[in-house]
Protein backbone atom coordinates (compact mmCIF):
# COMPACT_ATOMS: atom_id res chain seq x y z
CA UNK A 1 -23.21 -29.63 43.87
CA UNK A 2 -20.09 -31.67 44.61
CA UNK A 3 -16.96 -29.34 44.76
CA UNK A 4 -14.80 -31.62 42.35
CA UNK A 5 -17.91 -32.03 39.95
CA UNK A 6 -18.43 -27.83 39.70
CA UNK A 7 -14.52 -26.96 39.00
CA UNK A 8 -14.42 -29.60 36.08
CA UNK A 9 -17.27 -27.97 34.35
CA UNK A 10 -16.37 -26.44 30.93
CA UNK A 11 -17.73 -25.93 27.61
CA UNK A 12 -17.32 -29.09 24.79
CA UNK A 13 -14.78 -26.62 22.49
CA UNK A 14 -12.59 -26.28 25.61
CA UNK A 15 -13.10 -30.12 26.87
CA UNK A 16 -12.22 -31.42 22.97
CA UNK A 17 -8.54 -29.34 23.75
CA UNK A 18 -7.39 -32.14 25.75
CA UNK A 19 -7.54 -34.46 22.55
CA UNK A 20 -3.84 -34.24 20.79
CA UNK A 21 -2.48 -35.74 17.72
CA UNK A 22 -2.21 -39.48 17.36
CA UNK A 23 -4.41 -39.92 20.17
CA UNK A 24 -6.78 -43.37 20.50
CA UNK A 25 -10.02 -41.77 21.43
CA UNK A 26 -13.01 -44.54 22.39
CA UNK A 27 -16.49 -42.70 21.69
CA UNK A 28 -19.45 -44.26 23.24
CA UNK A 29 -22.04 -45.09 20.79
CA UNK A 30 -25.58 -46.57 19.84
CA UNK A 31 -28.09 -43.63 20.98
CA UNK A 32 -25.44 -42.51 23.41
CA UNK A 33 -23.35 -40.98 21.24
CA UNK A 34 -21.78 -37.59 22.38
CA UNK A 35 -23.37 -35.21 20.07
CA UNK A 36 -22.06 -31.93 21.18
CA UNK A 37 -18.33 -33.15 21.98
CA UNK A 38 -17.95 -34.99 18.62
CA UNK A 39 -19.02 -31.69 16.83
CA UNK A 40 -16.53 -29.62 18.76
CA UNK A 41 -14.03 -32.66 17.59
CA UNK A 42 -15.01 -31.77 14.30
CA UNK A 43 -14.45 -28.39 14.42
CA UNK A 44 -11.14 -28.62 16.13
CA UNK A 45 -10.32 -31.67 13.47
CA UNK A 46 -7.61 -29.38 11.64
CA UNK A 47 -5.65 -28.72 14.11
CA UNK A 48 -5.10 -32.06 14.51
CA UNK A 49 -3.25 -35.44 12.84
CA UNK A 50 -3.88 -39.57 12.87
CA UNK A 51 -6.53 -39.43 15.64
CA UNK A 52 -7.69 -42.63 15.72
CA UNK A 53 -11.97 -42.83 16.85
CA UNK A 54 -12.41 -46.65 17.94
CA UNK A 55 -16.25 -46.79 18.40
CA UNK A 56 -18.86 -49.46 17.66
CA UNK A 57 -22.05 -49.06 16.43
CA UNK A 58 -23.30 -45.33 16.13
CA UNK A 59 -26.30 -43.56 15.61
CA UNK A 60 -27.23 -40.01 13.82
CA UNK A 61 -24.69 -38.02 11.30
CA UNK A 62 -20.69 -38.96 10.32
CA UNK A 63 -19.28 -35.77 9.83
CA UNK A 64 -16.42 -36.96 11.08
CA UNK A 65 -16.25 -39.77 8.46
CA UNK A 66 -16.28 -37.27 5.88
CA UNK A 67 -13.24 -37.24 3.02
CA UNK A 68 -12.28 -33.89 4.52
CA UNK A 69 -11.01 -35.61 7.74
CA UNK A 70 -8.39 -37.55 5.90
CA UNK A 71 -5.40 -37.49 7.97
CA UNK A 72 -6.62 -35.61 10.71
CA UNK A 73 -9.65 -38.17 12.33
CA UNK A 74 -10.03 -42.07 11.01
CA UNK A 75 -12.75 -44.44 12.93
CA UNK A 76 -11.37 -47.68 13.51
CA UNK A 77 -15.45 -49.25 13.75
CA UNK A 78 -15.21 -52.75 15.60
CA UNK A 79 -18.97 -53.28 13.92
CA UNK A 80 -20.01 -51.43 11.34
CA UNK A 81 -23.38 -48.95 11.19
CA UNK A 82 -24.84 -47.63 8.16
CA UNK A 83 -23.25 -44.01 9.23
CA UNK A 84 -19.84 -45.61 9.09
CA UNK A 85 -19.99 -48.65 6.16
CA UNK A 86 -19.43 -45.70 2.74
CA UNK A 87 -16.44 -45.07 4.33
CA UNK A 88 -15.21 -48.41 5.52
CA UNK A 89 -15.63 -49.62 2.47
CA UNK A 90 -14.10 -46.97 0.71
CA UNK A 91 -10.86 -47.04 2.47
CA UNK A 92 -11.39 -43.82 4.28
CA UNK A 93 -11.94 -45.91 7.45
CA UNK A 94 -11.22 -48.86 8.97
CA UNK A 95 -12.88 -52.12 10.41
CA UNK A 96 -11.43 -54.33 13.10
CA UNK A 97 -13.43 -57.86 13.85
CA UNK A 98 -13.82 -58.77 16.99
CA UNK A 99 -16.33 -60.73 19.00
CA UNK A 100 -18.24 -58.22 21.36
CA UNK A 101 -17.47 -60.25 24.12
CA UNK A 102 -13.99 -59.77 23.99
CA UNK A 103 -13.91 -56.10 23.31
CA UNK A 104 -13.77 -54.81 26.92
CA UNK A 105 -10.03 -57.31 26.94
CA UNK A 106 -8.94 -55.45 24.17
CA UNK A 107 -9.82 -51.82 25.40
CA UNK A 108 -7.99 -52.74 28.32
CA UNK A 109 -4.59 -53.87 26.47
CA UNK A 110 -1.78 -51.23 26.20
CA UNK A 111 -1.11 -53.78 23.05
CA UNK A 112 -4.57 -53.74 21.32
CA UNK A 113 -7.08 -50.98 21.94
CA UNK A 114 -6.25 -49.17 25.31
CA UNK A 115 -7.72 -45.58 24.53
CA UNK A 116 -5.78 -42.31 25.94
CA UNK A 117 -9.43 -40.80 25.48
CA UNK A 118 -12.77 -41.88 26.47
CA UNK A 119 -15.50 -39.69 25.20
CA UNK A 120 -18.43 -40.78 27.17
CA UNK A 121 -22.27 -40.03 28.28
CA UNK A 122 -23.84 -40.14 31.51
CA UNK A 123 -26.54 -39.47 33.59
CA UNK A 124 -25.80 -36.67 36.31
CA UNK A 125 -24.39 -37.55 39.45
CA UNK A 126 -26.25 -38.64 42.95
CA UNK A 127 -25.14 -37.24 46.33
CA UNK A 128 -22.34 -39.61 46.65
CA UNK A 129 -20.75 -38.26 42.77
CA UNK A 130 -21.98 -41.12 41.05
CA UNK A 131 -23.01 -40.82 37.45
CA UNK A 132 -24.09 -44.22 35.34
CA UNK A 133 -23.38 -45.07 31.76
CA UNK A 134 -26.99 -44.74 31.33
CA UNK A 135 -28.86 -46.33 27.72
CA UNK A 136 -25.23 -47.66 26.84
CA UNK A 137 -22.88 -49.73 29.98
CA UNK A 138 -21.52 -52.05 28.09
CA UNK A 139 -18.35 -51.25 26.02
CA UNK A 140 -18.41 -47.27 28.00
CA UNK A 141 -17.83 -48.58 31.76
CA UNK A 142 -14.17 -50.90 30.28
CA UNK A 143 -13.31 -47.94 27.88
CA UNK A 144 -13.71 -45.28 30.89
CA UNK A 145 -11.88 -47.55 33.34
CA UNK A 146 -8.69 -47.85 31.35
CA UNK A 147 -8.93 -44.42 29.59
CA UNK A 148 -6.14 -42.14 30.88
CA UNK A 149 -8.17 -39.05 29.81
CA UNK A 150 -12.11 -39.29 30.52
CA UNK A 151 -14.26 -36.11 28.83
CA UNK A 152 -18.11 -36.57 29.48
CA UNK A 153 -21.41 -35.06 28.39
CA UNK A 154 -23.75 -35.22 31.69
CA UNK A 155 -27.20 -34.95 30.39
CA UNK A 156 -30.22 -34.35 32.11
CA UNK A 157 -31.94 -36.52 29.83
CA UNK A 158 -30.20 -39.44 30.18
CA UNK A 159 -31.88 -42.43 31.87
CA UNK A 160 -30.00 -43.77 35.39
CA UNK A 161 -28.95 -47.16 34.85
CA UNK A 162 -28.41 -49.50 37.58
CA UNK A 163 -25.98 -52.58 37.80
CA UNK A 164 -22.64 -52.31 37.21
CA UNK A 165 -23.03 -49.03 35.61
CA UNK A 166 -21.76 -46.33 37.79
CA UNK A 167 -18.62 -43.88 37.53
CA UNK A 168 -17.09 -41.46 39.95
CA UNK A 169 -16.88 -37.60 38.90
CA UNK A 170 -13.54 -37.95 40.42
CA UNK A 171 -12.63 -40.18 37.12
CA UNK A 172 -13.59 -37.77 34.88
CA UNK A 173 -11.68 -35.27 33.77
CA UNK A 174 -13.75 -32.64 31.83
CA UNK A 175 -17.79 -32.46 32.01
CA UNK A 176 -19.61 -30.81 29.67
CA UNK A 177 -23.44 -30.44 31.20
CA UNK A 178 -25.68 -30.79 28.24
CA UNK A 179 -29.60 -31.32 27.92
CA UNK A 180 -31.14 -32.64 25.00
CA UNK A 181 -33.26 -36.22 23.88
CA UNK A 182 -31.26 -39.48 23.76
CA UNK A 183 -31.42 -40.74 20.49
CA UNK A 184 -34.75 -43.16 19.75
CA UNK A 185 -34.49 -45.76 18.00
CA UNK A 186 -38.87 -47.22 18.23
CA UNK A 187 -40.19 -50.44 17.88
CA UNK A 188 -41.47 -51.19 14.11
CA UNK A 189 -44.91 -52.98 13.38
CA UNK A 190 -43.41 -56.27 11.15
CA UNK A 191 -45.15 -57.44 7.92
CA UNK A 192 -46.43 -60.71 7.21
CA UNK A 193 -43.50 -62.10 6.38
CA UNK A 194 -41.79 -61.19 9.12
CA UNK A 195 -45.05 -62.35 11.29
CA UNK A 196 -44.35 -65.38 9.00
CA UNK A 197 -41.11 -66.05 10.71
CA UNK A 198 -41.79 -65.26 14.25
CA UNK A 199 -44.52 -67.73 14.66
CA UNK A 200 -42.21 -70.38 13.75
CA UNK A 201 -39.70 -69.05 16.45
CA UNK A 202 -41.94 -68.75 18.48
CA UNK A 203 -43.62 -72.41 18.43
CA UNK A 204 -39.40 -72.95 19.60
CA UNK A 205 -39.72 -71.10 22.85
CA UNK A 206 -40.40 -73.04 25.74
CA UNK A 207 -42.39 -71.71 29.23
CA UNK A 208 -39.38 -70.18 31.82
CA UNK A 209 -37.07 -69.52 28.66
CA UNK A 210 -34.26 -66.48 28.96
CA UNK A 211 -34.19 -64.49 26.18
CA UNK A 212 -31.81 -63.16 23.54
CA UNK A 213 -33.71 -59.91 22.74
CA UNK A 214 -32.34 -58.26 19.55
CA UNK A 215 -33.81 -54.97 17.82
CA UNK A 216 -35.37 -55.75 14.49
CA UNK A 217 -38.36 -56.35 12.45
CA UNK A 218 -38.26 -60.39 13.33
CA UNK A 219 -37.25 -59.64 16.35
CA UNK A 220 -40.14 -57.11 17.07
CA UNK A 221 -42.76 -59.89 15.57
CA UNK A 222 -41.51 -62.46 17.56
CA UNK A 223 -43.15 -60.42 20.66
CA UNK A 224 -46.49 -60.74 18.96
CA UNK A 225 -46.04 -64.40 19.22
CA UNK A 226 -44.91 -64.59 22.80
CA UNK A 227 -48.17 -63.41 24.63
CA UNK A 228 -49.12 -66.91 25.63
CA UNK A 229 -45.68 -67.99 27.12
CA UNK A 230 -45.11 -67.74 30.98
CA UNK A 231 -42.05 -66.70 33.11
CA UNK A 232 -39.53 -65.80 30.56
CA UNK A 233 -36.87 -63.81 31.37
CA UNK A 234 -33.65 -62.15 29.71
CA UNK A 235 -30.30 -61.75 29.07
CA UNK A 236 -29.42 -60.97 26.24
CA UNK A 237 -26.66 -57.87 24.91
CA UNK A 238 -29.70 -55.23 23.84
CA UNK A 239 -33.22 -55.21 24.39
CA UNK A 240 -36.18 -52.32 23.22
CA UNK A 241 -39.55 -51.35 23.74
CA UNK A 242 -41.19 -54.87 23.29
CA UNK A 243 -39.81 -55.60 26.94
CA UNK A 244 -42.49 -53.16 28.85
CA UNK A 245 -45.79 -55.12 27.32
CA UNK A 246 -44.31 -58.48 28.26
CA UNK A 247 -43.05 -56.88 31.65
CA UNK A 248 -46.50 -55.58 32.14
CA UNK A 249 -48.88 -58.41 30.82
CA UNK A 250 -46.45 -60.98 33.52
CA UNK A 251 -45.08 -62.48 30.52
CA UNK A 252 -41.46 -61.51 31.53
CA UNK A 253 -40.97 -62.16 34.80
CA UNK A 254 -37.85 -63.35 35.19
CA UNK A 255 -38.36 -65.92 37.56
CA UNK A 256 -37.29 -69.14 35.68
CA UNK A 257 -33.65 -67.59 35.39
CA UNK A 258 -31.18 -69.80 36.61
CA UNK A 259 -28.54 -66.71 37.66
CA UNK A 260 -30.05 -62.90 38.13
CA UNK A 261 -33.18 -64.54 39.14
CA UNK A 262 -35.89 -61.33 38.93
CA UNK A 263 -33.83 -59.13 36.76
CA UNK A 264 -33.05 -58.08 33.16
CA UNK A 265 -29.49 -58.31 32.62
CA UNK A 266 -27.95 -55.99 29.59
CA UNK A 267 -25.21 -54.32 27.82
CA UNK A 268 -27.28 -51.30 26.32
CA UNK A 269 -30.66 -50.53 25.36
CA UNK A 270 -32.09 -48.96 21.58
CA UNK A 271 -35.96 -47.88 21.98
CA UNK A 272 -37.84 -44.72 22.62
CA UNK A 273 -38.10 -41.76 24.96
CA UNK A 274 -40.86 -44.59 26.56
CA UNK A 275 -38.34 -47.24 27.28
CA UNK A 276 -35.58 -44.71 28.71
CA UNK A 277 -38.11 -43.62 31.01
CA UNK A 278 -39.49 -47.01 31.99
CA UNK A 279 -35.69 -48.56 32.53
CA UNK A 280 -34.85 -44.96 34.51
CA UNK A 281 -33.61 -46.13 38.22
CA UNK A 282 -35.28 -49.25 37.44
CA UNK A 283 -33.99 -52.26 39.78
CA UNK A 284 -35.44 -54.90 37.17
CA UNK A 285 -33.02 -53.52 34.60
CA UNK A 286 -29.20 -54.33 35.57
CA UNK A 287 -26.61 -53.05 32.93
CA UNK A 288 -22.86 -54.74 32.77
CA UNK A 289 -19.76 -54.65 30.32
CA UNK A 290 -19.99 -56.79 27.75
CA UNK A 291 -17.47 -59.31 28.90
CA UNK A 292 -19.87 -60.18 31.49
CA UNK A 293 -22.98 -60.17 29.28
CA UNK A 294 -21.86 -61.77 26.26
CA UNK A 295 -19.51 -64.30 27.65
CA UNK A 296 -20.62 -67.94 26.40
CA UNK A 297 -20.26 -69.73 29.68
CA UNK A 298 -21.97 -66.71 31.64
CA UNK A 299 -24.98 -67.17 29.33
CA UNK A 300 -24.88 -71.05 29.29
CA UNK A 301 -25.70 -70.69 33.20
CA UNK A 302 -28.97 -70.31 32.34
CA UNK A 303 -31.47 -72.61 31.58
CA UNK A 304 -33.59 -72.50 28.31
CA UNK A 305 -31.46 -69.98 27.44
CA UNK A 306 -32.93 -68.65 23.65
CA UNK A 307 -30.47 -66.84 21.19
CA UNK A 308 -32.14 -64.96 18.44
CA UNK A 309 -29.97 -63.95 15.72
CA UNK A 310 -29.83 -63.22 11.87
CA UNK A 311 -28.35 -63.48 8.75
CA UNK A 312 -27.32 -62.29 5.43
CA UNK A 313 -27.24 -66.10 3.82
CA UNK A 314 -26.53 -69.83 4.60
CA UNK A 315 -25.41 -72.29 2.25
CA UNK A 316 -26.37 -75.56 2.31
CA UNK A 317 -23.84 -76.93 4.84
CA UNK A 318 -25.22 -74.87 7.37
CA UNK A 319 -22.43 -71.76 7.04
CA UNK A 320 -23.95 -68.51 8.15
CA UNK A 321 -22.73 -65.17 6.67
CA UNK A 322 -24.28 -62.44 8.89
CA UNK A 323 -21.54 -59.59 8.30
CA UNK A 324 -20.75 -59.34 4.84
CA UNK A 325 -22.05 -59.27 1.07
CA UNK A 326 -18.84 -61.41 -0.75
CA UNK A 327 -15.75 -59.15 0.08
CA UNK A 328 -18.16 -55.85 1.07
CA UNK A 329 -18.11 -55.57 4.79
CA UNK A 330 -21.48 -54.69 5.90
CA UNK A 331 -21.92 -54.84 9.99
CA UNK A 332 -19.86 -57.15 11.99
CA UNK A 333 -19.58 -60.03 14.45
CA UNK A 334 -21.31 -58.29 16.94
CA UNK A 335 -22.92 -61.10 19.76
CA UNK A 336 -24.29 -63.50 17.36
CA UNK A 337 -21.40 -66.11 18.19
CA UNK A 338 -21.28 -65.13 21.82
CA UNK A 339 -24.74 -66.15 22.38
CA UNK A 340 -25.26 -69.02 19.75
CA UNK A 341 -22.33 -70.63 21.63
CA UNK A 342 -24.13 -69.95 24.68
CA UNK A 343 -27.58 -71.15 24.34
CA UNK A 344 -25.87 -74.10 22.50
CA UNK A 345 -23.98 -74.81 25.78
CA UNK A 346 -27.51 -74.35 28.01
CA UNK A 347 -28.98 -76.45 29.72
CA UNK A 348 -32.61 -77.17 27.05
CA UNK A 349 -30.84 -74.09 24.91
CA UNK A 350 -32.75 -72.71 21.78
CA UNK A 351 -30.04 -71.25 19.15
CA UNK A 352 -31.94 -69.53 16.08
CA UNK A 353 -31.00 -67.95 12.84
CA UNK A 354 -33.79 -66.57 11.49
CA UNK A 355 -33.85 -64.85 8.20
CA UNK A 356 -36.34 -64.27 5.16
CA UNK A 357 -35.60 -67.48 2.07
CA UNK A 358 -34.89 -64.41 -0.41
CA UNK A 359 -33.70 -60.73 -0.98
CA UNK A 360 -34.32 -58.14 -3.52
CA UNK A 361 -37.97 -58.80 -3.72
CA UNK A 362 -37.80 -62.30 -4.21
CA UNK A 363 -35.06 -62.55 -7.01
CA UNK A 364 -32.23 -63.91 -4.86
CA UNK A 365 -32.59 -67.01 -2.49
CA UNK A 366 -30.90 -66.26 0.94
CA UNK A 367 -30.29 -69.81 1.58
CA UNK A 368 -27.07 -70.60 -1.56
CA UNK A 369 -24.87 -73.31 -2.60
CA UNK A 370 -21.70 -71.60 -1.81
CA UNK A 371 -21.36 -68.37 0.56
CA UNK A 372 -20.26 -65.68 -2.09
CA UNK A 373 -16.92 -64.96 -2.59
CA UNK A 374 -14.82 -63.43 0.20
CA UNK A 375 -18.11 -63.65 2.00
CA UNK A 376 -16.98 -63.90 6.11
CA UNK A 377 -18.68 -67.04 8.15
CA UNK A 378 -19.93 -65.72 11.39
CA UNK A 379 -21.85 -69.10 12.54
CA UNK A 380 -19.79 -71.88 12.00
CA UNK A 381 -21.41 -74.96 10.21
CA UNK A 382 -20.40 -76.42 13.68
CA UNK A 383 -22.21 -74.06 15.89
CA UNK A 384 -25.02 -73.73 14.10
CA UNK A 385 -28.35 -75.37 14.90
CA UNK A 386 -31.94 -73.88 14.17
CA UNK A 387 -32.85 -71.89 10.44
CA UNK A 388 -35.73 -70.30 10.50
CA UNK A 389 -37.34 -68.57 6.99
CA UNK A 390 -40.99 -67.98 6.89
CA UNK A 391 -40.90 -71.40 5.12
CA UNK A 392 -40.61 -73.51 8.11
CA UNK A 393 -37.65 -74.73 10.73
CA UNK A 394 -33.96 -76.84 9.51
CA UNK A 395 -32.90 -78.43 12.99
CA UNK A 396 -29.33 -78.75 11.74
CA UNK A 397 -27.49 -79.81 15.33
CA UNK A 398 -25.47 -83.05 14.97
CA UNK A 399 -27.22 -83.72 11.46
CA UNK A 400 -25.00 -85.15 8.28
CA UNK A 401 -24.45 -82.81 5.49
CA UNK A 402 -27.19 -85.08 3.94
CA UNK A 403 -29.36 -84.41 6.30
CA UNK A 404 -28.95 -80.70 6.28
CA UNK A 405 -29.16 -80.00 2.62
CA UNK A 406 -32.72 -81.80 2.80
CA UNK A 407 -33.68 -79.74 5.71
CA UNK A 408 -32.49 -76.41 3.86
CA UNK A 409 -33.53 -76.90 0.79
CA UNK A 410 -36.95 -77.32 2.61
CA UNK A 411 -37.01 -74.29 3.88
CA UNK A 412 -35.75 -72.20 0.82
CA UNK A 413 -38.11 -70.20 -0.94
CA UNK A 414 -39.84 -72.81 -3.55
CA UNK A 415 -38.70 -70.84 -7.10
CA UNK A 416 -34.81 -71.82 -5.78
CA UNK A 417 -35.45 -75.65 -4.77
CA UNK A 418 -34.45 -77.14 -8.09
CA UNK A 419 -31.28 -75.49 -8.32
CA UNK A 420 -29.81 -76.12 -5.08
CA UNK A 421 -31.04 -79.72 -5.53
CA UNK A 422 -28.75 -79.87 -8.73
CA UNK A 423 -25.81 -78.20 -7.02
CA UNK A 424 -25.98 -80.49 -4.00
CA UNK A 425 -26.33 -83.82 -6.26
CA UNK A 426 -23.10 -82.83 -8.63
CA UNK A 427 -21.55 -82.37 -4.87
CA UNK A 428 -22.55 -86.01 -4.10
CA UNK A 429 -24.32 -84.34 -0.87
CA UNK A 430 -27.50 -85.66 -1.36
C-alpha cells in the first residue's frame, strides 16, 4: 500500500470533522453518491451552522434535506432530483440554474461556486496512487481540483474509469475505505407508446451518426429501433445499459466519429451492476468534465452528431419547457441546450425533442398555446428543430410561425387539435 494512502485512512465520523460551519461542501452525485460520509454529515449536522451542500442530481435517501437540518445543512441543487424537489420547492432548499456545461467554470470561481469541501467517490488506487472518479467524472474531477479540502470514500466496488478521470491520493485529504454496490439505476422495457415514439426517432438517425444517449423510457426504446443502423458512435453527457447490445451486435462502433474516433466519450454513467462491470478499465469508455463533454462547439466537431432530449411541453411557436410545471421547479437545465446547440451546429446534425402529445392519462395535451405561467423555456423557439410525439415528426428549423403551428398541431394528440387551431387563428398565426 502506498505510505501517504495508509496514514490518511480514517473512519467517515472522524473524516466528516474536517467539515466546519459555513463551509461550501460539493458532494458527488448520481449513483456515486457518498453514502457512508453523508450519513456521518448527518449525524454530526448539529454541531454545525449554514453548511451549504452544492450537488447535482442524486440518487437514494435525503436525510439531509429533512426540516430538521434547517440552519445547520441547506443543498444548493444545480438540477433538481426527485430526492431534492419537496424541499426545493418548499423553501427548505435551494436551486441554482445553470447549463451543465458551464458548471465545472463555476466550481472553479472563488466568486461563484468554489467548494472548501469536496466529498467524493473513487475507485482504489493503482501502483502509481491513482484513483478515478469512477461511474461519475464529470462535475467530481473540477470540484476535486479546486476543492481546498478533498474527503473520499474508496470503494472496492467502484468501476475504474479511464480518460480524464484520475486523481492522486496525494490530493486527498481523508479516505474512508468502504465496500458496498454502486447504486443501479437498470434499463426499463418501454410501452407502446414510448415504442411509438422511438420509431419515429429512429427513421431520423442516419448510418455513422454520434449519439446523444440519455436514460429514459424513450430513450431506452429508441435502442430497439437502432438494430439496423451501422457505425454509430457516442458522445453524449450519460449513457446506460443499452450501450453493451449495440457495442456487441457492431452497431456502435464508433468509427464514423469525426474526433475520439473508436471511443465512447462521457461525463457519467446510470445502469446496472452489468454496465459498471462492462465499462470497468474499459479503453472504449473515456470519461471527462463536463466542460469538455457538453461544450456546444466540442460536440459540433462531430459529424451527424444526434441530440436526444425531452420535454415537459411546447407551445405552438416551438418554446420548449423541459424544467418546470408553471412556477414549480421540477429538474433543471441539465445538457439539453448544450447538445441541441451542438448537433444544431454539426455538420448533417439531428436535434430531437421527443415527448408523449399528452399527460395525465390523456387529459392534458403536452403540446399548448401558451407555456404555463412562470413556466421556464429551456429550448429556445430559435434553437429548436425536430418534435417528436408518437403522432409523427414537426421539422420546425428555419420554418415561419405559420408553418410551425401546422406542423404542431399535427402532431398533437387528435382530442386537442380543434382548440389549438382556435387559439392560433384569434393569434392571426395561422
Amino acid at each position: 500500500m502506498i505510505p501517504q494512502y495508509h496514514k490518511k485512512l480514517c473512519s467517515a465520523d472522524t473524516a466528516v470533522q474536517t467539515i466546519k460551519s459555513h463551509d461550501r461542501l460539493f458532494m458527488t452525485g448520481n449513483c456515486s453518491v457518498p453514502k457512508e460520509l453523508l450519513a456521518a454529515l448527518v449525524r454530526r449536522a448539529p454541531e454545525l451552522e449554514d453548511v451549504e451542500i452544492c450537488q447535482v442530481l442524486t440518487l437514494g435517501p435525503a436525510d439531509y434535506v429533512a426540516p430538521e437540518m434547517a440552519g445547520h445543512i441547506r443543498v444548493n441543487s444545480l438540477f433538481i432530483s426527485a430526492n431534492v424537489r419537496k424541499a426545493v420547492n418548499e423553501g427548505r432548499a435551494d436551486f441554482t440554474p445553470i447549463f451543465l456545461s458551464q458548471i465545472p467554470r463555476a466550481l472553479r470561481d472563488p466568486a461563484l461556486l468554489k467548494p472548501n469541501v469536496a466529498m467524493i467517490h473513487c475507485s482504489p488506487p493503482d501502483e502509481h496512487g491513482f484513483c478515478t472518479f469512477g461511474v461519475e467524472v464529470g462535475l467530481t474531477k473540477p470540484a476535486a481540483e479546486s476543492a481546498d479540502i478533498v474527503i473520499a470514500e474508496v470503494n472496492d466496488r467502484m468501476p475504474r474509469a479511464l480518460g480524464d478521470s484520475f486523481i492522486h491520493v496525494s490530493r486527498l485529504t481523508h479516505v474512508v475505505p468502504v465496500s458496498y454496490p454502486i447504486v443501479e439505476v437498470p434499463q426499463g422495457q418501454p410501452g407502446e407508446l414510448q415504442k411509438q415514439i422511438a420509431g419515429h426517432i429512429a427513421e431520423l438517425i442516419p448510418d455513422g451518426a454520434t449519439m446523444q444517449m440519455g436514460i429514459g423510457e424513450i430513450p431506452d426504446a429508441v435502442l430497439f429501433y437502432l438494430k439496423d443502423k451501422k457505425d454509430l458512435g457516442v458522445h453524449t453527457e450519460l449513457f446506460s445499459d443499452g450501450v453493451i447490445e449495440l457495442i456487441e451486435t457492431g452497431v456502435l462502433t464508433n468509427a464514423a466519429k469525426t474526433i475520439h474516433r473508436g471511443k465512447i466519450i462521457a461525463g457519467f454513467a446510470l445502469g446496472s451492476q452489468k454496465l459498471y462491470s462492462y465499462m470497468d478499465n474499459n479503453p472504449m469508455f473515456e470519461f471527462h468534465p463536463q466542460d469538455y463533454v457538453n461544450d456546444p462547439f466540442i460536440i459540433a466537431q462531430n459529424a451527424k452528431q444526434v441530440s436526444i432530449n425531452s420535454a415537459l411541453e411546447i407551445d405552438l411557436t416551438g418554446q420548449v419547457c423541459a424544467d418546470s410545471i408553471g412556477p414549480m421547479f421540477y429538474s433543471g437545465v441539465g445538457g439539453q441546450l448544450d447538445f441541441v446547440y451542438g448537433a444544431l451546429r454539426s455538420p448533417g446534425g439531428v436535434p430531437i425533442i421527443a415527448l408523449p402529445a399528452t399527460a395525465k392519462d390523456g387529459a392534458i395535451s403536452r403540446i399548448v398555446p401558451m407555456l404555463k405561467q412562470g413556466a421556464g423555456v429551456v429550448t429556445t423557439r430559435n434553437h429548436v428543430r425536430y418534435i417528436v410525439t408518437e403522432y409523427g415528426v414537426a421539422d420546425l428549423y428555419c420554418r415561419t410561425i405559420r408553418q410551425r403551428v401546422h406542423a404542431l398541431i399535427a402532431i398533437a394528440a387528435p382530442q386537442f387539435r380543434d382548440e389549438l387551431t382556435f387559439f392560433a387563428r384569434q393569434q392571426h398565426w395561422i
